[in-house]
Protein backbone atom coordinates (compact mmCIF):
# COMPACT_ATOMS: atom_id res chain seq x y z
CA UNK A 1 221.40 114.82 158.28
CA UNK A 2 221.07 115.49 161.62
CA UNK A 3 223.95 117.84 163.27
CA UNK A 4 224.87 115.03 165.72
CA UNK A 5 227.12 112.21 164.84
CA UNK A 6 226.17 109.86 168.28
CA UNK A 7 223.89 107.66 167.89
CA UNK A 8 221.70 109.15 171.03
CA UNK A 9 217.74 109.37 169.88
CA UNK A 10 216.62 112.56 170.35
CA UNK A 11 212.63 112.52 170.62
CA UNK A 12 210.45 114.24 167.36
CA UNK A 13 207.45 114.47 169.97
CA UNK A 14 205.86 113.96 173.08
CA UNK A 15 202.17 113.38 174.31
CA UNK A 16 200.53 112.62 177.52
CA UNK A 17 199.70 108.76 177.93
CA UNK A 18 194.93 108.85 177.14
CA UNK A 19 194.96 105.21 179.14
CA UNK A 20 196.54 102.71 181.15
CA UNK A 21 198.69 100.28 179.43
CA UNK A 22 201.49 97.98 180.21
CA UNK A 23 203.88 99.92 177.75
CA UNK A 24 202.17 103.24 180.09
CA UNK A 25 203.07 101.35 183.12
CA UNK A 26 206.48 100.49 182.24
CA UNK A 27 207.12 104.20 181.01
CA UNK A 28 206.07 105.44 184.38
CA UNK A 29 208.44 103.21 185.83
CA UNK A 30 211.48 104.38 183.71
CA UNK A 31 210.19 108.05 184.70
CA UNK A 32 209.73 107.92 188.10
CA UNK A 33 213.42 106.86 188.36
CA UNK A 34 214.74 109.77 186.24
CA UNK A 35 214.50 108.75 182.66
CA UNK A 36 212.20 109.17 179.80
CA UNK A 37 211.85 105.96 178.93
CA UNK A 38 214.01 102.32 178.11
CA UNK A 39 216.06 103.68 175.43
CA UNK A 40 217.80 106.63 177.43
CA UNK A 41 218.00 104.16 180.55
CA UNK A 42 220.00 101.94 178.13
CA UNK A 43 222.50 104.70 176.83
CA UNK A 44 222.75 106.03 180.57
CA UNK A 45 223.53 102.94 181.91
CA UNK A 46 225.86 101.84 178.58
CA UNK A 47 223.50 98.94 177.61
CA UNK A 48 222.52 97.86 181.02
CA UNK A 49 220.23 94.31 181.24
CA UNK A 50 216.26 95.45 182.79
CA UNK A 51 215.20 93.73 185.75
CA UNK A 52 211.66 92.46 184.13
CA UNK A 53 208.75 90.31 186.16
CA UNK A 54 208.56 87.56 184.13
CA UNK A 55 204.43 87.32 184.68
CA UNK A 56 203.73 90.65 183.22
CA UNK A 57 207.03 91.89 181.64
CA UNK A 58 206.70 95.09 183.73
CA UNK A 59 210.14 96.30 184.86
CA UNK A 60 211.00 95.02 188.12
CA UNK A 61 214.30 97.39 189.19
CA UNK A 62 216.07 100.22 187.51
CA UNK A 63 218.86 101.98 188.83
CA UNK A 64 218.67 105.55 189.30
CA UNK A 65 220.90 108.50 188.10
CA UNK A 66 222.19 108.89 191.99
CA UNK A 67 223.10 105.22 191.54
CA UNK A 68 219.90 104.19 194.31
CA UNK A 69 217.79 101.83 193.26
CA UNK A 70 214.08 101.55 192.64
CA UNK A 71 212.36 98.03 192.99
CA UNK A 72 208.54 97.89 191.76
CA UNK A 73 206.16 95.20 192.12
CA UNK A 74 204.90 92.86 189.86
CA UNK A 75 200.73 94.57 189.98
CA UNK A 76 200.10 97.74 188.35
CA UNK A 77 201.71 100.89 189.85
CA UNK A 78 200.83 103.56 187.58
CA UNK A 79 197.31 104.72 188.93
CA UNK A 80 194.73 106.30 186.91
CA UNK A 81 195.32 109.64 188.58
CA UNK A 82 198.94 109.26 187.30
CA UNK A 83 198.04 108.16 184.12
CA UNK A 84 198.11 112.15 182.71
CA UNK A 85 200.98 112.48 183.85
CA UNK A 86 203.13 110.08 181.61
CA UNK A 87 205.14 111.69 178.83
CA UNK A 88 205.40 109.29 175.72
CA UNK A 89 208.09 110.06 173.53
CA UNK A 90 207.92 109.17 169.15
CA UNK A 91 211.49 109.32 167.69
């Protein structure tokens, strides 16, 4: 049993993202604006909704932790350079 009684997901490991992939993109989205990925954005924001483009499911606007907001666009962002430099999380 775990010494925390919350129910906030700790990570067992991280890796770098190998290739470009929507879940990638959408995981430098979430990171970019100051989170590791959709599940701490949703216990940040208490269970707030995700802006999503309904074309390509990537996430259209998150709210930072300064309360600022970050709107993407519907095309890739993530570019192969940045590729690297996305952290995926296994819990």
């Amino acid at each position: 049993m775990s010494s925390t009684t919350d129910n906030n997901s700790k990570p067992k490991s991280m890796s770098r993202a190998k290739g470009w992939t929507a879940d990638v993109e959408n995981l430098f989205r979430f990171q970019q604006a100051g989170y590791r990925d959709e599940l701490e954005y949703i216990q940040v924001r208490h269970g707030a909704m995700i802006d999503r483009w309904p074309e390509t499911g990537f996430v259209k606007k998150l709210q930072r932790r300064d309360d600022t907001f970050y709107y993407y666009n519907k095309k890739r962002e993530c570019q192969d350079r940045d590729v690297n430099k996305v952290k995926v999380y296994a819990y």
